[in-house]
Protein backbone atom coordinates (compact mmCIF):
# COMPACT_ATOMS: atom_id res chain seq x y z
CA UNK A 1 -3.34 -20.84 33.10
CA UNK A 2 -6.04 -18.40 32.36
CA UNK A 3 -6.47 -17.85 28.31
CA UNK A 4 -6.89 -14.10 28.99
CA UNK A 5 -3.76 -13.91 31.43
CA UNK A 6 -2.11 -15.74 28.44
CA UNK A 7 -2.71 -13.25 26.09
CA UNK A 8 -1.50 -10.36 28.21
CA UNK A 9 1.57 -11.68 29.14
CA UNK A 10 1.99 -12.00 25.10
CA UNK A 11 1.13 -8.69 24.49
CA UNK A 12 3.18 -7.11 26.86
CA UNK A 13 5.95 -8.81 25.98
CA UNK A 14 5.54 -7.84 22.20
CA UNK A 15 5.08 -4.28 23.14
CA UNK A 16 7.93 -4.17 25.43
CA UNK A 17 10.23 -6.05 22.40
CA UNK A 18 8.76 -3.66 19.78
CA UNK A 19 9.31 -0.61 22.41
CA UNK A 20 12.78 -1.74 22.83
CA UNK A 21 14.18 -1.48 18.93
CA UNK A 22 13.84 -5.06 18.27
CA UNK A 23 13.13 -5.57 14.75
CA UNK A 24 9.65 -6.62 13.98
CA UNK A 25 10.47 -9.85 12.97
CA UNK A 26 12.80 -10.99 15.37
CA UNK A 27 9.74 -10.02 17.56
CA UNK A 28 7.62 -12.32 16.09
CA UNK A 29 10.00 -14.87 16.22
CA UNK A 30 10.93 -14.77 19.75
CA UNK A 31 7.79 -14.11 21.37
CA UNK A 32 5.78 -17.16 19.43
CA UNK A 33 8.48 -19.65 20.55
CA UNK A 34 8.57 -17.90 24.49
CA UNK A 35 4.92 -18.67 23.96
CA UNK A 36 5.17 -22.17 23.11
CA UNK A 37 7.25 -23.11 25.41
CA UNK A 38 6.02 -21.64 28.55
CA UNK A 39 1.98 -22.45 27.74
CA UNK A 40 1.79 -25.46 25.60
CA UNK A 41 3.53 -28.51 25.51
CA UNK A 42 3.65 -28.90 21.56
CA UNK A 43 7.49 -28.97 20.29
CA UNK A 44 8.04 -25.75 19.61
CA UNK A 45 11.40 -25.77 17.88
CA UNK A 46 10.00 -28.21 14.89
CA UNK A 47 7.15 -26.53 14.39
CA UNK A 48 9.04 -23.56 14.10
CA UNK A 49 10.95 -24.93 11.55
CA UNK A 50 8.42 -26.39 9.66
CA UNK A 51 5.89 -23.36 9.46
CA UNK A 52 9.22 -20.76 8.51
CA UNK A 53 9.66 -23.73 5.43
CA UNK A 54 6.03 -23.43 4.74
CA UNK A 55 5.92 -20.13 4.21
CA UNK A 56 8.84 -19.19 2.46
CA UNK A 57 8.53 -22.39 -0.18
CA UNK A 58 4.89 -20.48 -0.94
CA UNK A 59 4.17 -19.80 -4.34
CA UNK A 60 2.08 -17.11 -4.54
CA UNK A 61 4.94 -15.22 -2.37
CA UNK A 62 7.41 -15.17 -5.15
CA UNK A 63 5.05 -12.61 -7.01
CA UNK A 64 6.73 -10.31 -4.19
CA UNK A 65 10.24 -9.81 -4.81
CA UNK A 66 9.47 -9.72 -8.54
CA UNK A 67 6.74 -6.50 -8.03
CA UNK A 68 9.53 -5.14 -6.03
CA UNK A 69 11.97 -4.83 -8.18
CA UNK A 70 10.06 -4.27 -10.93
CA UNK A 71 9.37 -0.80 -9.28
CA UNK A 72 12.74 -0.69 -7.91
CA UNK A 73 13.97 -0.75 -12.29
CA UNK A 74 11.47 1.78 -12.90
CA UNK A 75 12.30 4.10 -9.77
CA UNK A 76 15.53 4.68 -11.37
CA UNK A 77 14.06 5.63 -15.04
CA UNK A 78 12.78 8.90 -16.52
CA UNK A 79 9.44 7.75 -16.29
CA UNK A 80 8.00 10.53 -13.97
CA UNK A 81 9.37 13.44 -15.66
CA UNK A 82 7.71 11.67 -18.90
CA UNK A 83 4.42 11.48 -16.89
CA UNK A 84 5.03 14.63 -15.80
CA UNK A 85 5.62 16.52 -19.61
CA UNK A 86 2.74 13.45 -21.04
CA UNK A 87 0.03 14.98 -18.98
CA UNK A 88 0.78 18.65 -17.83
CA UNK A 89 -0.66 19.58 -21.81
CA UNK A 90 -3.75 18.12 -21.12
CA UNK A 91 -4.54 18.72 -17.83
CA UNK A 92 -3.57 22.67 -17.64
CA UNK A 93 -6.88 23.65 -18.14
CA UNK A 94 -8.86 21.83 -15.48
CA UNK A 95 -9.70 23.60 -12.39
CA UNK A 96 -6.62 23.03 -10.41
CA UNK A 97 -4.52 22.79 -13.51
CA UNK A 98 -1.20 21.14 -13.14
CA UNK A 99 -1.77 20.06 -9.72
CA UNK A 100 -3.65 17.50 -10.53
CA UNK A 101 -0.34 16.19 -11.99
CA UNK A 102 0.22 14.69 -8.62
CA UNK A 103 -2.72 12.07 -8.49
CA UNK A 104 -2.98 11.26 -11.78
CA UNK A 105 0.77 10.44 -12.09
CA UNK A 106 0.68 8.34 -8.54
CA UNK A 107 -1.94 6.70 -9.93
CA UNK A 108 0.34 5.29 -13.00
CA UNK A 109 3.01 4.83 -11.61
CA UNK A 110 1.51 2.91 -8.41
CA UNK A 111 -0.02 1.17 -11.15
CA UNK A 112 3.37 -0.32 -11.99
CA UNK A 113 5.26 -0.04 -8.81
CA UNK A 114 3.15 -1.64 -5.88
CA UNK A 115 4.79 0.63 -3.55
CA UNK A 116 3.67 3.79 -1.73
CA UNK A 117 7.02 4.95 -0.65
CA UNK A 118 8.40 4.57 -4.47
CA UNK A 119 5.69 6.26 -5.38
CA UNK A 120 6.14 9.02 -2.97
CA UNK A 121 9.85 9.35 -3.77
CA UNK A 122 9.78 9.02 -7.76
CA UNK A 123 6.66 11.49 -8.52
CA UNK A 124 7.61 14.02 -5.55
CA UNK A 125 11.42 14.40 -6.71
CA UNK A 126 9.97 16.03 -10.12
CA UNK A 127 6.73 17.17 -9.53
CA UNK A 128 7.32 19.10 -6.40
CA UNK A 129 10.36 21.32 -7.63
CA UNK A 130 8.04 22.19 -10.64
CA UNK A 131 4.80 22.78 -9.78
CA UNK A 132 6.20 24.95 -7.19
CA UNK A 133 8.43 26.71 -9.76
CA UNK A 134 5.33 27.39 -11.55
CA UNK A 135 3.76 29.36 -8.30
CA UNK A 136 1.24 26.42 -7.19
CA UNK A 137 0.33 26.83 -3.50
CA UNK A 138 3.38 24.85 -1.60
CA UNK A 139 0.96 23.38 0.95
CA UNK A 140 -1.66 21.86 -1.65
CA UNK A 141 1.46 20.46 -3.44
CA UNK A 142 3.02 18.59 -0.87
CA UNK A 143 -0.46 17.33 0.82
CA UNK A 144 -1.87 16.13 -2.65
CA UNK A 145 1.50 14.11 -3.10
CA UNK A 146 1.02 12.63 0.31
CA UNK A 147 -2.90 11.71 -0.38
CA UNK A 148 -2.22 10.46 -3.67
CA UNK A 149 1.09 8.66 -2.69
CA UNK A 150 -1.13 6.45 -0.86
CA UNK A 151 -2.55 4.62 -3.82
CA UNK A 152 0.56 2.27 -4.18
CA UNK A 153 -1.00 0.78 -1.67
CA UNK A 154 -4.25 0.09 -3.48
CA UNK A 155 -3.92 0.13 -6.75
CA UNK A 156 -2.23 -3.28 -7.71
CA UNK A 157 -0.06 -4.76 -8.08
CA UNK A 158 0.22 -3.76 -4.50
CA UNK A 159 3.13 -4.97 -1.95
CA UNK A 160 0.83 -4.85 1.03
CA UNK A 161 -2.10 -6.46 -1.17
CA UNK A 162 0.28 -9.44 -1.08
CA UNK A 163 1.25 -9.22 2.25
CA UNK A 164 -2.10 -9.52 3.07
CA UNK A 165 -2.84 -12.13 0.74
CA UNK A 166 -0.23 -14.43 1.76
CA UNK A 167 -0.68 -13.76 5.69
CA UNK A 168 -4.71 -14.20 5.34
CA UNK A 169 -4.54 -16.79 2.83
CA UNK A 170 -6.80 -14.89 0.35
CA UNK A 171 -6.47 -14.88 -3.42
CA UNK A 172 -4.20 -12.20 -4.31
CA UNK A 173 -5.40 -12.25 -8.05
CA UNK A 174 -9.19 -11.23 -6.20
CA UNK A 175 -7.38 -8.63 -4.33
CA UNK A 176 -5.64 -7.04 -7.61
CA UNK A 177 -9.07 -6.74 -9.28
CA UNK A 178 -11.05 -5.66 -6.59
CA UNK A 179 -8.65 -3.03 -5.36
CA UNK A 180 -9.40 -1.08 -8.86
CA UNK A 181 -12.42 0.49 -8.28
CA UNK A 182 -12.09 1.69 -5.07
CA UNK A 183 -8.35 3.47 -6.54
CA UNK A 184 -10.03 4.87 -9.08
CA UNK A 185 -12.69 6.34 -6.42
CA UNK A 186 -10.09 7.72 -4.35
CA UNK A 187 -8.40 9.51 -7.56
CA UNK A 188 -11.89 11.12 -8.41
CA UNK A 189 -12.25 11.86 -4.19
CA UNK A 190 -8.59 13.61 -4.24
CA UNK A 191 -9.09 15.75 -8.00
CA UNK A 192 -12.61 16.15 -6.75
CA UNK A 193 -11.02 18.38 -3.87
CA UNK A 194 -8.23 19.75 -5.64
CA UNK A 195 -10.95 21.17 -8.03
CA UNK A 196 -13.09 22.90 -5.41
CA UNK A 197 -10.24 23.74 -3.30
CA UNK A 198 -9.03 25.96 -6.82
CA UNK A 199 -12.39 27.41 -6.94
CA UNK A 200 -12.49 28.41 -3.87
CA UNK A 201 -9.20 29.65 -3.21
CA UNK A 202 -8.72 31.15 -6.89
CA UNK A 203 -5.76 34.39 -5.59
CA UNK A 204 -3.72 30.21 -4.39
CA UNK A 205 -3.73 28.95 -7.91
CA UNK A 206 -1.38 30.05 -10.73
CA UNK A 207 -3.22 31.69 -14.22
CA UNK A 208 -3.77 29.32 -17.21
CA UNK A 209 -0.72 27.68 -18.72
CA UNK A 210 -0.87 28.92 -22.20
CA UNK A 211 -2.83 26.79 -24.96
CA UNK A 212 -0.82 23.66 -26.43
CA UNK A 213 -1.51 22.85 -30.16
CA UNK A 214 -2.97 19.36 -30.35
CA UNK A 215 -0.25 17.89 -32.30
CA UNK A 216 2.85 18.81 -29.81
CA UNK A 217 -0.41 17.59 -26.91
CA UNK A 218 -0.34 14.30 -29.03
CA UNK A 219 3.44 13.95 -29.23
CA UNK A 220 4.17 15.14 -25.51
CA UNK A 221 1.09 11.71 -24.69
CA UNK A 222 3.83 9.54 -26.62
CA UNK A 223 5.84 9.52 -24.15
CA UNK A 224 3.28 7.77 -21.63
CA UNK A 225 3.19 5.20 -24.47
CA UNK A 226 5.87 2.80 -22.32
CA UNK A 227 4.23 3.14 -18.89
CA UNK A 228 0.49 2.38 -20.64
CA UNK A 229 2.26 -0.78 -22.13
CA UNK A 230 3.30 -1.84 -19.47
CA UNK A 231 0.50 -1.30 -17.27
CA UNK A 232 -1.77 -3.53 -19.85
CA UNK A 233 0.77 -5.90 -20.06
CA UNK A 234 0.82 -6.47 -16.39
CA UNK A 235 -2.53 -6.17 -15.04
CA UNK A 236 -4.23 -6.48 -17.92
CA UNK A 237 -2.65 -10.03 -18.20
CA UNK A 238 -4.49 -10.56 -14.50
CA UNK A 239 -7.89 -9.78 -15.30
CA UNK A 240 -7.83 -11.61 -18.85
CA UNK A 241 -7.36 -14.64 -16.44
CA UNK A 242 -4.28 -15.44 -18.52
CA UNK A 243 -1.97 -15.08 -16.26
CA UNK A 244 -1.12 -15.56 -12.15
CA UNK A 245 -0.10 -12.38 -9.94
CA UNK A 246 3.51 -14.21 -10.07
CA UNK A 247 3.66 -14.63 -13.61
CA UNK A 248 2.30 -11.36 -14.48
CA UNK A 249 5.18 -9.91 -12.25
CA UNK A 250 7.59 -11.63 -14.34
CA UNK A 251 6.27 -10.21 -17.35
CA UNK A 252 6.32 -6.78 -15.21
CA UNK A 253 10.15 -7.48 -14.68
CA UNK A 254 10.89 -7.37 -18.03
CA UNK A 255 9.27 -5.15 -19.66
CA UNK A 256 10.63 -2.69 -16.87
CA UNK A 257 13.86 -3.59 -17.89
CA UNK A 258 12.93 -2.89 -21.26
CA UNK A 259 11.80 0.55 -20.80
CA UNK A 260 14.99 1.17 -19.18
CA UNK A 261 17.20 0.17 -21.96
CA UNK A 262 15.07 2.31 -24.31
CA UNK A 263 15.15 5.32 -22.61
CA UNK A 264 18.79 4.81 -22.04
CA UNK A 265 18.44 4.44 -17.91
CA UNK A 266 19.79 0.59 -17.72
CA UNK A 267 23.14 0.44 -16.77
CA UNK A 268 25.43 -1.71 -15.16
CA UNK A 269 25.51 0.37 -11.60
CA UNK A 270 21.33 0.83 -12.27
CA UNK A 271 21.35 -2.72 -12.54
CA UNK A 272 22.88 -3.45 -9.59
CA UNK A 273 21.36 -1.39 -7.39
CA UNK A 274 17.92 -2.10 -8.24
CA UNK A 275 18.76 -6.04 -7.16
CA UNK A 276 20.09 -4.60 -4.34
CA UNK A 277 17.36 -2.62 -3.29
CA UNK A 278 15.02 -5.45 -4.19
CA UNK A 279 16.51 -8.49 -2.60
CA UNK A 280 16.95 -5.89 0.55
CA UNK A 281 13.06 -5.15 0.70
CA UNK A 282 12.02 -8.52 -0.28
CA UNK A 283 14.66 -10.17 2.74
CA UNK A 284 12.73 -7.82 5.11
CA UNK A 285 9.41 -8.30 4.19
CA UNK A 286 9.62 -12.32 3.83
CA UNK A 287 11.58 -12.12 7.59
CA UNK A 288 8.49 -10.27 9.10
CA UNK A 289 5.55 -12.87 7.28
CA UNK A 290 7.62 -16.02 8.28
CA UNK A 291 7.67 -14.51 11.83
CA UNK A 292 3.88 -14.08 11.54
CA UNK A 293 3.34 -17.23 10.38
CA UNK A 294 5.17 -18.90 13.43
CA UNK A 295 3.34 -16.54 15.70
CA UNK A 296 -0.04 -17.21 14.07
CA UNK A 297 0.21 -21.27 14.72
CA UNK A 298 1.89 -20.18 17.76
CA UNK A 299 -1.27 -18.51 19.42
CA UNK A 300 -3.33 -21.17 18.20
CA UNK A 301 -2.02 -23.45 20.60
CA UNK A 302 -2.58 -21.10 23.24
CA UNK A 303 -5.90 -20.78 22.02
CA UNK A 304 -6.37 -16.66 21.99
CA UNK A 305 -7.74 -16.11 19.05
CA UNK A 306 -10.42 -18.92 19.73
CA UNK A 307 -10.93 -16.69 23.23
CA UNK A 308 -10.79 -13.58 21.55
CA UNK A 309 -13.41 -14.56 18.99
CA UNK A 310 -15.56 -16.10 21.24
CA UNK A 311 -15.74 -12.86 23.27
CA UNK A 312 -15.61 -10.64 20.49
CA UNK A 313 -19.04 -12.53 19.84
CA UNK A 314 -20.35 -12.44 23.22
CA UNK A 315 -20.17 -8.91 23.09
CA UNK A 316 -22.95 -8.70 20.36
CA UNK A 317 -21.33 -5.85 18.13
CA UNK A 318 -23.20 -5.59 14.87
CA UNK A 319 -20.88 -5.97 11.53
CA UNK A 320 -20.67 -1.67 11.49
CA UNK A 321 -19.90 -1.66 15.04
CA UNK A 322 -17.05 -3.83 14.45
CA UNK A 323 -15.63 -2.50 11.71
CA UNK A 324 -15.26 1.13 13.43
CA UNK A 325 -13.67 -0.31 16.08
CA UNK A 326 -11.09 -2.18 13.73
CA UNK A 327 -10.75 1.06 12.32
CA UNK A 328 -9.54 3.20 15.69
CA UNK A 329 -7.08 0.18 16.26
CA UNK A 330 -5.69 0.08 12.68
CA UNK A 331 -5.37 3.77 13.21
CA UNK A 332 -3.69 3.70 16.20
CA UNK A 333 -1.53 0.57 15.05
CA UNK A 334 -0.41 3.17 12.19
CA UNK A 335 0.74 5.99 14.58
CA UNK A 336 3.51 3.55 15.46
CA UNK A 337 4.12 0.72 12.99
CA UNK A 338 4.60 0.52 9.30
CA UNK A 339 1.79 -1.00 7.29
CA UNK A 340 3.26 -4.79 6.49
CA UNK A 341 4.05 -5.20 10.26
CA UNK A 342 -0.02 -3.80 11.15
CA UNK A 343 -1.12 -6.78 8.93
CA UNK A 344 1.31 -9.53 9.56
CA UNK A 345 0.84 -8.74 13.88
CA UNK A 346 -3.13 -8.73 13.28
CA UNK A 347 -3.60 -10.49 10.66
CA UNK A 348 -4.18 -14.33 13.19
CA UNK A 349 -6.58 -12.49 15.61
CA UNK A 350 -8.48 -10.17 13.38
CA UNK A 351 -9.23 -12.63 10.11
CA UNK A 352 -11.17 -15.54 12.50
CA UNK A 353 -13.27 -12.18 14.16
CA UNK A 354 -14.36 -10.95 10.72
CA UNK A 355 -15.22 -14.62 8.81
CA UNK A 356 -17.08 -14.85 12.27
CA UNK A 357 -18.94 -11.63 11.82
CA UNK A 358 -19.58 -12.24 7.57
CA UNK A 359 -16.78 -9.98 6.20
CA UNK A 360 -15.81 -10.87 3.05
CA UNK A 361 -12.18 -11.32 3.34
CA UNK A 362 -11.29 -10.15 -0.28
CA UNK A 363 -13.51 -6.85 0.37
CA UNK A 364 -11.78 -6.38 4.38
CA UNK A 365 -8.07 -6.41 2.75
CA UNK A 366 -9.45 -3.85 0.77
CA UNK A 367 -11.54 -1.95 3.56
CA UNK A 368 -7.56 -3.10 5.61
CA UNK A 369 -5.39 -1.18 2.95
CA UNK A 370 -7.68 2.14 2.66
CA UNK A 371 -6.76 2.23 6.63
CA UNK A 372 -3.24 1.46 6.37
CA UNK A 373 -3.21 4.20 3.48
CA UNK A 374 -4.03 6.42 6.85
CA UNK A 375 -1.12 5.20 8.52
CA UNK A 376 1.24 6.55 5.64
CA UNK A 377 0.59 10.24 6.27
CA UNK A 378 -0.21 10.29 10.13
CA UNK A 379 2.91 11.13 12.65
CA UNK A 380 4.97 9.75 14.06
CA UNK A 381 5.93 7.40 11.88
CA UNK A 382 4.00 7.34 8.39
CA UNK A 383 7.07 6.97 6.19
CA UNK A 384 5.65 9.00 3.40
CA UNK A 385 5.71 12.27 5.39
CA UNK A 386 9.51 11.70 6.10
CA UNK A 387 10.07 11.23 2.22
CA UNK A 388 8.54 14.42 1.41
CA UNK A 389 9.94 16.22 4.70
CA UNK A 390 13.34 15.54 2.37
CA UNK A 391 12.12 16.39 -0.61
CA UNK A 392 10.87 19.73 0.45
CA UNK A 393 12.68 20.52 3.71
CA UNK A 394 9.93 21.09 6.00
CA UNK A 395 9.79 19.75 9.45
CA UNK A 396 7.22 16.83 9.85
CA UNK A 397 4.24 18.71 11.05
CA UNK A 398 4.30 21.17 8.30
CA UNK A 399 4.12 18.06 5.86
CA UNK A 400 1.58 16.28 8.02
CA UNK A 401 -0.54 19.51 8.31
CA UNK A 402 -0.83 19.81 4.73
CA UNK A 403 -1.72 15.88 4.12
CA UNK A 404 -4.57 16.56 6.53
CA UNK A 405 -7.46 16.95 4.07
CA UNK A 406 -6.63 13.76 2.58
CA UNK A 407 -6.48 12.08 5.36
CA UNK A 408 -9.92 12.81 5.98
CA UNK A 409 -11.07 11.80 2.37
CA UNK A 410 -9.68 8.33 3.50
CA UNK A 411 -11.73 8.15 6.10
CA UNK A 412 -14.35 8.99 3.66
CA UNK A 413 -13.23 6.45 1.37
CA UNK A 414 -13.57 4.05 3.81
CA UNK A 415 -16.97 5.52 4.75
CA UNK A 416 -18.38 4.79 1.24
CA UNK A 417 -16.70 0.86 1.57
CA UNK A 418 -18.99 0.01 4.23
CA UNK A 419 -22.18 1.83 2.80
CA UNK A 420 -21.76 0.72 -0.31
CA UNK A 421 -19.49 -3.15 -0.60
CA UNK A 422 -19.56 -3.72 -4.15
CA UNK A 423 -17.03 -1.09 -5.10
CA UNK A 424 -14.56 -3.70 -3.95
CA UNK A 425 -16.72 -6.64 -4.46
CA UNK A 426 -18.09 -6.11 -7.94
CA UNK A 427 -14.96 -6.51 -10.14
CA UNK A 428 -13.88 -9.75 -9.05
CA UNK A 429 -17.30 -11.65 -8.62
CA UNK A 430 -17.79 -9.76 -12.09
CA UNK A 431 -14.75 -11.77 -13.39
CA UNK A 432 -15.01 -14.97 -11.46
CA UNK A 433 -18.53 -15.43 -13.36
């Protein structure tokens, strides 16, 4: 049969699976060995078996459940109402003021969580109720949460970095370095427009908080003490090349455990229901990349991705051209699926198109995450614009009107990737030399 016919028949059946409820896994599952046994004649159920053992037996995966519920520990702490009395002294005085609270404390905190919808939930469940207490424009607060919510995704240790690490085999130590620059750009992008946005909408923005002696400034900072500590201890442990993604996690594991016994958060039911929550999110997620895997070697013996690539190539599309269109699919990819399942499901096709073309695969998971970021705040199903339609009771397209501008400063973001590579690429060959 016709390679091309092939891959239609697989894509319509995954869209008609996915269409139907069938969890994205199962998907995977079920359509790789349908494909196996209808269009090659390899034996489908042992090398089913022997790919899902591959995969899960990986090392570098067990760095996921440990980031997991490292931020599952510390989603159940004080920390963001420390961040948010640690930094409101200092930052009260910037154009903007205390809305910049938002970015700078996702920024921490994703810093330590890996995850964009812990991120989303912790900081927006104290900073929303307060800055709006305080008379900041409702709007600007809930779309710079949903911007800066986003950089769980980036900033490592990141979930999806993983994710992508482990599904493109790519060195997920190279992906935690080089995706700090280009979260620290994105920080300066969204207080950037929080700044101008102040100045130019001054009758929108509360007057001055008043003036903070230095010494209750310097004792309200103590209290970021933990979260700094732990942030060196973890990915400062990964760029002193002394320690793996996975062992670093470990290290991550306990000292969140530790800051939850200090501050008095740890107990038994805490305990508990961050393993829950963890093993939960870790089942899923390790489900959905052993399905990829299957469906990756799967389509390899149907040969579509050689076909793809090979036409892909005939079409002549410079490395720009290429990218944009990746972009419009990731984007479209986002209005319906969850960022892990747009990697794992593209992931086989896309990679062998891109070495083709010269992408760097460290700087594309990059490039790969600022997109997906898109995906979290666009309807119908980013998941951070449901967390913060129940945080602040507004229906969906209030929430996803106000995390518009943001949504264009990723595009922007991703803009200044492709101009100007070495924001992602810099930091690690840095390092590696």
């Amino acid at each position: 049969m016709d390679v091309s016919l092939i891959g239609l028949i697989v894509a319509v059946m995954m869209l008609f699976l996915l269409a139907s409820g069938v969890w994205v896994a199962v998907t995977l599952m079920s359509v790789g060995l349908i494909s196996m046994l209808l269009f090659s004649h390899a034996p489908a159920a042992t090398i089913q078996a022997t790919v899902i053992w591959g995969q899960s037996s990986s090392w570098a995966l067990t760095a996921l459940p440990l980031f997991i519920w490292m931020g599952e520990i510390l989603y159940r702490t004080r920390l963001a109402q420390d961040m948010f009395e640690g930094l409101s002294p200092w930052l009260a005085r910037f154009p903007g003021r205390l809305i910049h609270i938002n970015v700078v404390s996702c920024g921490i905190f994703a810093a330590v969580s890996g995850s964009s919808a812990a991120t989303t939930a912790t900081i927006g469940r104290i900073t929303v109720p307060e800055l709006l207490k305080r008379g900041y424009h409702e709007s600007t607060v809930i779309g710079s949460l949903a911007g800066s919510s986003t950089l769980g995704f980036l900033i490592p240790p990141s979930i999806i970095m993983i994710v992508y690490g482990v599904a493109a085999d790519v060195s997920i130590t190279r992906l935690f370095i080089a995706g700090v620059l280009p979260g620290a750009m994105l920080m300066i992008l969204f207080s950037g427009y929080l700044a101008i946005w102040s100045l130019l909408n001054p009758s929108k923005t509360p007057p001055p908080e008043p003036s903070v002696p230095i010494l209750q400034r310097i004792r309200e900072t103590a209290k970021l003490l933990p979260i700094v500590l732990l942030m060196i201890a973890v990915i400062g442990s990964i760029y002193a090349g002394v320690a793996t993604a996975t062992e670093a996690a470990a290290v991550g594991v306990v000292g969140a455990l530790a800051i939850a016994l200090v501050t008095g958060s740890l107990t038994k039911q805490s305990f508990i229901d961050s393993v829950l929550g963890a093993t939960k999110t870790s089942v899923m997620v390790s489900f959905i990349l052993a399905g990829a895997a299957f469906l990756s070697t799967a389509m390899g013996f149907t040969g579509i991705p050689r076909e793809l690539s090979a036409w892909v190539g005939s079409m002549g599309l410079s490395k720009f051209e290429l990218l944009i269109a990746l972009t419009l699919l990731f984007v479209v990819l986002g209005c319906f699926l969850d960022g892990i399942s747009i990697v794992v499901l593209t992931a086989a096709v896309i990679m062998p198109i891109t070495q083709q073309a010269g992408i760097d695969p460290v700087w594309f998971g990059i490039f790969l995450v600022v997109v997906i970021e898109m995906s979290q705040i666009t309807p119908p199903v980013g998941i951070n614009l449901f967390i913060l339609q129940s945080i602040t009771d507004r229906n969906l397209w209030e929430v996803a009107k106000a995390a518009f501008p943001f949504f264009m400063l990723l595009i922007l973001a991703a803009v200044l990737l492709i101009v100007f590579p070495e924001i992602a690429t810099w930091l690690p060959n840095t390092i590696r030399q």
